[in-house]
PDB file of N, CA and C in Angstrom:
ATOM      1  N   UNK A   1       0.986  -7.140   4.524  1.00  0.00           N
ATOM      2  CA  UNK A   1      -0.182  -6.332   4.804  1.00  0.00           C
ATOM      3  C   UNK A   1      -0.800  -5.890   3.487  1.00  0.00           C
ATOM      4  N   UNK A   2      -1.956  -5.857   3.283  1.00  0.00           N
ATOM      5  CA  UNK A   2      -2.849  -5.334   2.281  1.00  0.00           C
ATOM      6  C   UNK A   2      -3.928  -5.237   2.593  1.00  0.00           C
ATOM      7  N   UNK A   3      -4.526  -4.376   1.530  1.00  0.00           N
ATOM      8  CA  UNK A   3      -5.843  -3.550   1.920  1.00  0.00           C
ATOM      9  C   UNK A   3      -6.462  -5.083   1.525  1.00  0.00           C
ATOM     10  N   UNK A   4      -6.800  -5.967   0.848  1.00  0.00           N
ATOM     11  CA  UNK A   4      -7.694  -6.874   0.425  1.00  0.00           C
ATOM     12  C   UNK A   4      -7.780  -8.086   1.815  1.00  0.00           C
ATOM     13  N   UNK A   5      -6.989  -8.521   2.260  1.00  0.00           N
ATOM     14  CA  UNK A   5      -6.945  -8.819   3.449  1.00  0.00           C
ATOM     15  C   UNK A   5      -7.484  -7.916   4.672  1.00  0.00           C
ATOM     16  N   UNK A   6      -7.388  -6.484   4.742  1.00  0.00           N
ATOM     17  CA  UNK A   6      -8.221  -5.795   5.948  1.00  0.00           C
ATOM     18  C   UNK A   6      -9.553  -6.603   5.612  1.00  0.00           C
ATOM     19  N   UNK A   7     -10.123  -5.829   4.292  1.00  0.00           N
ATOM     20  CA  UNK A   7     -11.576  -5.833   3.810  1.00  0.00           C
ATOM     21  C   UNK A   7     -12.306  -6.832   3.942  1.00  0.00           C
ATOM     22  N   UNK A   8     -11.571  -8.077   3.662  1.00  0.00           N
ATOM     23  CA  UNK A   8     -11.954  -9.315   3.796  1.00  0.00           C
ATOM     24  C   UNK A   8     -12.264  -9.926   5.135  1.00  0.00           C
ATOM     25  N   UNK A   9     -11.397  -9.361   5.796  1.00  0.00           N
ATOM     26  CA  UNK A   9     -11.701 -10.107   7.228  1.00  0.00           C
ATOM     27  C   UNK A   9     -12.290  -8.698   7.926  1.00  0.00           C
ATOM     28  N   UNK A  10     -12.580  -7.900   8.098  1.00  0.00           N
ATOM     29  CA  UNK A  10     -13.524  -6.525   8.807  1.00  0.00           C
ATOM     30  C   UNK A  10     -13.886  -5.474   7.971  1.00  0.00           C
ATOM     31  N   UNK A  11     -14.780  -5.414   7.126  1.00  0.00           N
ATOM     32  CA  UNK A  11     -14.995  -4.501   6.469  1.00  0.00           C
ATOM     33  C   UNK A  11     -15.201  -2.871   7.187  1.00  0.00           C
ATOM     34  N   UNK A  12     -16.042  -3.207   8.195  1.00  0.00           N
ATOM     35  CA  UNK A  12     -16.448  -1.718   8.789  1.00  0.00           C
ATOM     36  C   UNK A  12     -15.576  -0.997   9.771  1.00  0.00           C
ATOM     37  N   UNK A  13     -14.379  -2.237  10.107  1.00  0.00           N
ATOM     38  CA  UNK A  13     -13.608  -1.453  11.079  1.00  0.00           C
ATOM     39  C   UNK A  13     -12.526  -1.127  10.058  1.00  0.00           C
ATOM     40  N   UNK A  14     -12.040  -1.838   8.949  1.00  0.00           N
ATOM     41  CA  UNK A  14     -11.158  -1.027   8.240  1.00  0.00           C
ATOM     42  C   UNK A  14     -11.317   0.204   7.720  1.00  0.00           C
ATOM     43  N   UNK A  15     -13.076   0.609   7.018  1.00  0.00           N
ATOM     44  CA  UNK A  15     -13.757   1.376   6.670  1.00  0.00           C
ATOM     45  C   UNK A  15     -13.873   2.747   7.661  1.00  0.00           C
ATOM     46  N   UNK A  16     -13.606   1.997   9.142  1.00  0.00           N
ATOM     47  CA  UNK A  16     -13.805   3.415  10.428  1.00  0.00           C
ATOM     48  C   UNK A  16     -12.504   3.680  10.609  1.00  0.00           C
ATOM     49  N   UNK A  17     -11.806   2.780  10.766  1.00  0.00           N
ATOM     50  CA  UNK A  17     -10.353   3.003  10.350  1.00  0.00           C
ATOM     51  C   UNK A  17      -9.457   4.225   9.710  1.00  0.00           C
ATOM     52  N   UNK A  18     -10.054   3.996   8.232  1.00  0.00           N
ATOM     53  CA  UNK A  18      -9.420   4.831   7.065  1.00  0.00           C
ATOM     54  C   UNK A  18     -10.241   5.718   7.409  1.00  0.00           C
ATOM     55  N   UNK A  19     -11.646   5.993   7.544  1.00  0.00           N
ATOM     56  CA  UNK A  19     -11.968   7.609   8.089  1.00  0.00           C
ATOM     57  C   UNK A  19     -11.669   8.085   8.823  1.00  0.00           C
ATOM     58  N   UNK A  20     -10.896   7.647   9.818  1.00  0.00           N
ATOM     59  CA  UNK A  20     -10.800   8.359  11.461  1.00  0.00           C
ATOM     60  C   UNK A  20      -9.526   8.803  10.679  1.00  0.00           C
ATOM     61  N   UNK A  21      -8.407   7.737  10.389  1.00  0.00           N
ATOM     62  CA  UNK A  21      -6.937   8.461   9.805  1.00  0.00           C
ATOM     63  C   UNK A  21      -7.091   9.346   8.812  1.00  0.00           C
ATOM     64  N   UNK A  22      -8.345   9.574   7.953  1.00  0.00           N
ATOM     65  CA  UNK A  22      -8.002  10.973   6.995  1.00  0.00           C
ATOM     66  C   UNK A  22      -8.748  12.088   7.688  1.00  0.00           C
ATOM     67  N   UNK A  23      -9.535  12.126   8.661  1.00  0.00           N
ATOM     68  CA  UNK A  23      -9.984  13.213   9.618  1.00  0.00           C
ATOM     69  C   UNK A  23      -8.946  13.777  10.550  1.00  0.00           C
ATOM     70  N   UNK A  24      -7.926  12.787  11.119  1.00  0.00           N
ATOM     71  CA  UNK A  24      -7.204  13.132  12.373  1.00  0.00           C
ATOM     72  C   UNK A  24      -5.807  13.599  10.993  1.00  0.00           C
ATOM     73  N   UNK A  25      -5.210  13.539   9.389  1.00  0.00           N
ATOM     74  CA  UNK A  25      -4.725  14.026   9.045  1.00  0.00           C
ATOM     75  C   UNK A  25      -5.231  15.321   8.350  1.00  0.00           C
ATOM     76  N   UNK A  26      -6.288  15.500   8.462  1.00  0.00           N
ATOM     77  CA  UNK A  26      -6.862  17.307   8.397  1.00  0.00           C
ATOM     78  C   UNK A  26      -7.161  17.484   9.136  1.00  0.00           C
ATOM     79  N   UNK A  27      -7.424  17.617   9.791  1.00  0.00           N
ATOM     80  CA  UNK A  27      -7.350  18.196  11.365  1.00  0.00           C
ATOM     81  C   UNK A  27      -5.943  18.503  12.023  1.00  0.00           C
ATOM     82  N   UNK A  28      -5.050  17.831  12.035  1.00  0.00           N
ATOM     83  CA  UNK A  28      -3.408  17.845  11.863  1.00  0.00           C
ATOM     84  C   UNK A  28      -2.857  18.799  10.782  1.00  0.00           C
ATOM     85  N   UNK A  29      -3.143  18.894   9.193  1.00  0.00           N
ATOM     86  CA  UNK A  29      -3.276  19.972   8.616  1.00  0.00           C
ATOM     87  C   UNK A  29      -3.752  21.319   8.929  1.00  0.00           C
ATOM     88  N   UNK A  30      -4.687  21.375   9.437  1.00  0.00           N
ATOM     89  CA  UNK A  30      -6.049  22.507  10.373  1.00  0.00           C
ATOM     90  C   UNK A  30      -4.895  22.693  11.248  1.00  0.00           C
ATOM     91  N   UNK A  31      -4.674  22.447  12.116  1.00  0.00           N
ATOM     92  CA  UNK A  31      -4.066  23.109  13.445  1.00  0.00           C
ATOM     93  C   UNK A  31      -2.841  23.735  12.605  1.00  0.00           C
ATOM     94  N   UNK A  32      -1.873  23.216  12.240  1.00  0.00           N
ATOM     95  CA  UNK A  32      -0.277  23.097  11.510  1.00  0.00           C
ATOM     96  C   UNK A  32      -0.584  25.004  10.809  1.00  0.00           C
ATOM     97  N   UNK A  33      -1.543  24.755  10.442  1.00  0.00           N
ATOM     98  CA  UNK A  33      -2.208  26.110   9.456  1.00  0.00           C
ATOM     99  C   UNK A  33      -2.894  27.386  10.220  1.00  0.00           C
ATOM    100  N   UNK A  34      -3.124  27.110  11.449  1.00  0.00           N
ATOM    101  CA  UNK A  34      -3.795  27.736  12.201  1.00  0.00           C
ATOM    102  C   UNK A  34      -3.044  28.562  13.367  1.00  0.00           C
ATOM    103  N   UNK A  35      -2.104  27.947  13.401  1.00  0.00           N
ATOM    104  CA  UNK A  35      -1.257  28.031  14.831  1.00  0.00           C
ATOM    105  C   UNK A  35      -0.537  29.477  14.319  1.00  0.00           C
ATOM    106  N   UNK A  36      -0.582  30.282  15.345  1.00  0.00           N
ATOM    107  CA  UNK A  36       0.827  31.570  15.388  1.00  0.00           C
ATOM    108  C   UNK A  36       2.081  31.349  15.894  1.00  0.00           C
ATOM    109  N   UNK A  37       2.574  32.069  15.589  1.00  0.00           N
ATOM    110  CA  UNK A  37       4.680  31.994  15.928  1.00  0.00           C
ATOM    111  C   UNK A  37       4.353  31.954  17.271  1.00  0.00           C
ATOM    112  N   UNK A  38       5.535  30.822  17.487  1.00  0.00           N
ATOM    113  CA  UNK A  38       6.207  30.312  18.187  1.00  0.00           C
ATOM    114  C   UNK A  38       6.855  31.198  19.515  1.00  0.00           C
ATOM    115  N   UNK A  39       7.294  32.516  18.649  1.00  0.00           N
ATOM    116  CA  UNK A  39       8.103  33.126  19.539  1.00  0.00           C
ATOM    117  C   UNK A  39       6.789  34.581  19.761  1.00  0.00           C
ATOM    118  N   UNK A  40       5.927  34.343  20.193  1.00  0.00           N
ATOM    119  CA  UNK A  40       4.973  35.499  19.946  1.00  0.00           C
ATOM    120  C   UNK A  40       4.951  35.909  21.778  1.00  0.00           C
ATOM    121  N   UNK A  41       4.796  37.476  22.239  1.00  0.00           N
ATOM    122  CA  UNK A  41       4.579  37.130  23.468  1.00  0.00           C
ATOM    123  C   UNK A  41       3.073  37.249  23.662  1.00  0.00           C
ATOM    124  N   UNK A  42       1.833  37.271  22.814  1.00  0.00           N
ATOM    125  CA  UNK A  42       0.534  36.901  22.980  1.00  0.00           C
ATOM    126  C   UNK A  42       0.594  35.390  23.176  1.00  0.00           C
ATOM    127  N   UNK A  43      -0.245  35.327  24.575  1.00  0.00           N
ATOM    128  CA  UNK A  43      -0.427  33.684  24.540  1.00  0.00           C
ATOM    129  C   UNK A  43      -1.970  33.641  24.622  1.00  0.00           C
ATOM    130  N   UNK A  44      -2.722  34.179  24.307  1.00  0.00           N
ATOM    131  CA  UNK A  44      -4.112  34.325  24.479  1.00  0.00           C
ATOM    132  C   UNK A  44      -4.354  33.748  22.819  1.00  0.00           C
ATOM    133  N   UNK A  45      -4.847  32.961  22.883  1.00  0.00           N
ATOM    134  CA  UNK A  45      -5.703  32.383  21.533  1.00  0.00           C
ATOM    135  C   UNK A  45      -4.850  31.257  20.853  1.00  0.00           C
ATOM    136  N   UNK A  46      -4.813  31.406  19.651  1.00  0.00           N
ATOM    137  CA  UNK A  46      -3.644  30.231  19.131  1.00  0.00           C
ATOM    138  C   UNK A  46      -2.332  30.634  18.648  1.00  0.00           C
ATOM    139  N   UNK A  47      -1.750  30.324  20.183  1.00  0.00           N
ATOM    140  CA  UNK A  47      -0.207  30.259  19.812  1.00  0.00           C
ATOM    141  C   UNK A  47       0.631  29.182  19.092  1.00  0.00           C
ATOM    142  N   UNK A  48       1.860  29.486  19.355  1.00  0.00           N
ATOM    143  CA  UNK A  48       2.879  28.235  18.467  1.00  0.00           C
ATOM    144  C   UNK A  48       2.895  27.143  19.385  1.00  0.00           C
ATOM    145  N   UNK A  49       2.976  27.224  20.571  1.00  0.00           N
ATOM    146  CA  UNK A  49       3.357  26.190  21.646  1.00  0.00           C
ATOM    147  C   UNK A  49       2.214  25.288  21.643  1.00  0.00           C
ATOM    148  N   UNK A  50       1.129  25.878  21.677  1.00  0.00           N
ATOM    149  CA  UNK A  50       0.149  24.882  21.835  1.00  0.00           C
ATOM    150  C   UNK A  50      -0.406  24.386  20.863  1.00  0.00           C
ATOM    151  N   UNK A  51      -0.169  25.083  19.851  1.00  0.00           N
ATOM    152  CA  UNK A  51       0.212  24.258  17.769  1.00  0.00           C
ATOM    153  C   UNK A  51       1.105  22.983  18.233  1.00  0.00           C
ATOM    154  N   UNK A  52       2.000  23.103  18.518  1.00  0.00           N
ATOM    155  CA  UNK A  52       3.092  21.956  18.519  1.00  0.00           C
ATOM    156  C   UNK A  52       2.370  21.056  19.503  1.00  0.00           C
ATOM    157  N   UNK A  53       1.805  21.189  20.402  1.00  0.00           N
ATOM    158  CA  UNK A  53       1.433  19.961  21.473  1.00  0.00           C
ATOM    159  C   UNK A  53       0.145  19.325  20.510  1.00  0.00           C
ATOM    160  N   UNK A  54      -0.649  20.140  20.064  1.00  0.00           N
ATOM    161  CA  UNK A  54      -1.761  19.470  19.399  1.00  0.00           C
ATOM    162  C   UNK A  54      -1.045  18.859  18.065  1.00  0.00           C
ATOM    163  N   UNK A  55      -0.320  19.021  17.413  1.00  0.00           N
ATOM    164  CA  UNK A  55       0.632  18.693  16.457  1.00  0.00           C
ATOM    165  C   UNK A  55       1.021  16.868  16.947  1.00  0.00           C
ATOM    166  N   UNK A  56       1.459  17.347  17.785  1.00  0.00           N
ATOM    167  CA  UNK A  56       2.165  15.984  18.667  1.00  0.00           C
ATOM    168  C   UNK A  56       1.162  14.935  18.979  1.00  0.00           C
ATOM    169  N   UNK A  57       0.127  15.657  19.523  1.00  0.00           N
ATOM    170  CA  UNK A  57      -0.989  14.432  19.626  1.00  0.00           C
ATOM    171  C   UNK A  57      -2.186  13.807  19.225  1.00  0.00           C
ATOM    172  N   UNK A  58      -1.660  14.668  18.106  1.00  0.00           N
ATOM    173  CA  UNK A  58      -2.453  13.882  16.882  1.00  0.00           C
ATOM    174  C   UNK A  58      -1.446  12.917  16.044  1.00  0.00           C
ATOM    175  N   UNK A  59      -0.087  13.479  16.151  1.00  0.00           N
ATOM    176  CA  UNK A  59       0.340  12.809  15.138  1.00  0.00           C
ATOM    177  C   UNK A  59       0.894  11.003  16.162  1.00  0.00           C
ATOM    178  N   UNK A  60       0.647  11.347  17.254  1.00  0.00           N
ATOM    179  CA  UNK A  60       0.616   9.813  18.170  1.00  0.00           C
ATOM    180  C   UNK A  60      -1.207   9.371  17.788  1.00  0.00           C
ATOM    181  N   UNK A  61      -1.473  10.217  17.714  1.00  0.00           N
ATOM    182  CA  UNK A  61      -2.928   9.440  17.891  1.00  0.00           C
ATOM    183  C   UNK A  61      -2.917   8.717  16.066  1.00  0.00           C
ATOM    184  N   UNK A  62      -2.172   8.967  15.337  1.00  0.00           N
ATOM    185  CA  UNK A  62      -2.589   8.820  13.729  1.00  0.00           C
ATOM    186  C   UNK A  62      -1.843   7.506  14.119  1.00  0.00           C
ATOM    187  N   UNK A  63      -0.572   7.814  14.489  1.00  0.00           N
ATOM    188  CA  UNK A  63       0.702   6.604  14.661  1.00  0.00           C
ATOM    189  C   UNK A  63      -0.547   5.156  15.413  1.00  0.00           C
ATOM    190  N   UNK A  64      -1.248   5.404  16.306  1.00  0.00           N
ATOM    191  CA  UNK A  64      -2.115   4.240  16.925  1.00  0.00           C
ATOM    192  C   UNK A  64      -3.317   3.605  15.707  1.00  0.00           C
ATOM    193  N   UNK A  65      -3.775   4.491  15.127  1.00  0.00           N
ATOM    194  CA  UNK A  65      -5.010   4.109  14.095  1.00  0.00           C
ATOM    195  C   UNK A  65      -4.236   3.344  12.645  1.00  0.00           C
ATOM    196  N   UNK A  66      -2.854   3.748  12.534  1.00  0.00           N
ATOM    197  CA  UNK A  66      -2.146   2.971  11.596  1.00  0.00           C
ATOM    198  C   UNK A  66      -1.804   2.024  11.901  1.00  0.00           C
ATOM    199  N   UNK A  67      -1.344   1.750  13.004  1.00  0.00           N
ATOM    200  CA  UNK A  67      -0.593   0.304  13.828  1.00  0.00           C
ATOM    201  C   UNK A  67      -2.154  -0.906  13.965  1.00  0.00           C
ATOM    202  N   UNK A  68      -3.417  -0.281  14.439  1.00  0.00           N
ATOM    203  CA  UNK A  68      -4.321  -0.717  14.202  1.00  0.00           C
ATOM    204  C   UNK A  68      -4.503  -1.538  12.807  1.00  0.00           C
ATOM    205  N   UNK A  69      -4.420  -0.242  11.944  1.00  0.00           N
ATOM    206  CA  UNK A  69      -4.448  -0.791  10.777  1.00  0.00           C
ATOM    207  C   UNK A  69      -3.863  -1.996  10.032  1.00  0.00           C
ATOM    208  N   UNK A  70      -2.468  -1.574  10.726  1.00  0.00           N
ATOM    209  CA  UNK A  70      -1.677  -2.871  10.383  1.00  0.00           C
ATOM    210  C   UNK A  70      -1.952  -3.880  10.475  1.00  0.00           C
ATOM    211  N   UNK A  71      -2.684  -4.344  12.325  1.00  0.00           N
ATOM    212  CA  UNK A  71      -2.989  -5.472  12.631  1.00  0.00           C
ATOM    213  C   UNK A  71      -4.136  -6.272  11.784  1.00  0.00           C
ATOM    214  N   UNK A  72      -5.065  -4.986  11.120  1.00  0.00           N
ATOM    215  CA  UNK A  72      -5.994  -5.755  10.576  1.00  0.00           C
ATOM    216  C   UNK A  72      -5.629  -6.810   9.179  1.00  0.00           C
ATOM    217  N   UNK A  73      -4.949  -6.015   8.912  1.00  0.00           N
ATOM    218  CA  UNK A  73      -4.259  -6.427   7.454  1.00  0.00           C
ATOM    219  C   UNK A  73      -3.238  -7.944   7.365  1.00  0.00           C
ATOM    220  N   UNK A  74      -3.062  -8.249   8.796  1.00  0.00           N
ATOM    221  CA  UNK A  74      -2.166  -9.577   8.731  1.00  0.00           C
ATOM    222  C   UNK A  74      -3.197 -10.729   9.351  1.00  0.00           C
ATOM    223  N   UNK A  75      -2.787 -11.723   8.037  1.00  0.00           N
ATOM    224  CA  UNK A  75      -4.035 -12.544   8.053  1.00  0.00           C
ATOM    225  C   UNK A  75      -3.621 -13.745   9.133  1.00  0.00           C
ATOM    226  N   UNK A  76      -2.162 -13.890   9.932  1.00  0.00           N
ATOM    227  CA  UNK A  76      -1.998 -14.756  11.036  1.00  0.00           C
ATOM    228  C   UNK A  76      -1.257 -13.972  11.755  1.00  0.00           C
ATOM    229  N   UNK A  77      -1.064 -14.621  12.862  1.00  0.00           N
ATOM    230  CA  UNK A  77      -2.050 -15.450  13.680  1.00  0.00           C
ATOM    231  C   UNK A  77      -3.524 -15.517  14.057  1.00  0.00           C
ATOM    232  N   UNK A  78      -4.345 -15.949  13.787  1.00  0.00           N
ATOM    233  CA  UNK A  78      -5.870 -15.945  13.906  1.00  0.00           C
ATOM    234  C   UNK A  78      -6.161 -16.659  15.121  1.00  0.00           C
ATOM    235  N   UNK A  79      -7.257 -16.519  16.021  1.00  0.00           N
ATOM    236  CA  UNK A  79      -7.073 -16.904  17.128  1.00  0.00           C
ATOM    237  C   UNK A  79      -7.764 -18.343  16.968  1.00  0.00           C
ATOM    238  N   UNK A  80      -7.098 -19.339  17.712  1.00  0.00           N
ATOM    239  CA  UNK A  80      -7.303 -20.635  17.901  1.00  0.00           C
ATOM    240  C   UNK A  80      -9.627 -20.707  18.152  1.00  0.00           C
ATOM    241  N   UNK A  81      -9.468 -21.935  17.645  1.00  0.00           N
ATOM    242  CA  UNK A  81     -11.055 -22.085  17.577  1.00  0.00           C
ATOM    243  C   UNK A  81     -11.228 -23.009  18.904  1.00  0.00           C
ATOM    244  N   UNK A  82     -12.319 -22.747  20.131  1.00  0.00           N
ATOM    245  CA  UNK A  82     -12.313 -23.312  21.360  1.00  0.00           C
ATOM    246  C   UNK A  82     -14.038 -23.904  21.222  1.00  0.00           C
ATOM    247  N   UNK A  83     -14.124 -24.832  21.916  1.00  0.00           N
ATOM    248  CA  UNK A  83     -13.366 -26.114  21.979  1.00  0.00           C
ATOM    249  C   UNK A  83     -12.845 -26.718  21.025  1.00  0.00           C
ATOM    250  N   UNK A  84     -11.588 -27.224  21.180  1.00  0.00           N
ATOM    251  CA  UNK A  84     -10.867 -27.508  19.943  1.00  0.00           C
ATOM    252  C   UNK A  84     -11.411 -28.918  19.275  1.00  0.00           C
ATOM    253  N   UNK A  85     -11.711 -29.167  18.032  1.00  0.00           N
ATOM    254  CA  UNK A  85     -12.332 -30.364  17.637  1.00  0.00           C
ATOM    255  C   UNK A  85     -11.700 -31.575  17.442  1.00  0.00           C
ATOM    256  N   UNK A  86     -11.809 -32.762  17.985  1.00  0.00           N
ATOM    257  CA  UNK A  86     -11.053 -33.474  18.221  1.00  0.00           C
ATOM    258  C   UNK A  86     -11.372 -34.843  16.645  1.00  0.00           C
ATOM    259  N   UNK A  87     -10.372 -35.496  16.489  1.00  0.00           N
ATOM    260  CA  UNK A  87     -10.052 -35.618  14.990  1.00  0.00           C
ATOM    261  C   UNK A  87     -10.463 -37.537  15.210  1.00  0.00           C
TER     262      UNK A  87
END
């Protein structure tokens, strides 16, 4: 995997790519920073519990935009060319 291989073969989706993953990791920062204890008995506004769930699903949602990423970056299997040209 390498970045010169994304670029080469999709420039703008690697490009939406890497912005979406450094937005959804501040924003993941943002909440992490934002959230109150855990053990608080105010649940009105931003508690710990619901820090940790938004925590969680961002950090699945980052885990999907990287795996993405990955795929872009491997230069096979490329999909077969139809109708196939006959020799």
């Amino acid at each position: 995997m390498s970045m010169r291989t994304a670029y080469e073969q999709n420039k703008f989706v690697l490009v939406g790519a890497l912005l979406f993953a450094g937005w959804t990791a501040l924003t993941l920062l943002n909440v992490a920073n934002s959230m109150g204890s855990i053990s608080t008995s105010n649940w009105v506004g931003q508690h710990g519990i619901g820090g940790i769930v938004g925590i969680a699903a961002l950090l699945v949602i980052l885990a999907f935009t990287l795996t993405a990423y990955g795929t872009l970056a491997e230069p096979e299997p490329a999909p077969a060319e139809w109708p196939p040209e006959s020799e």
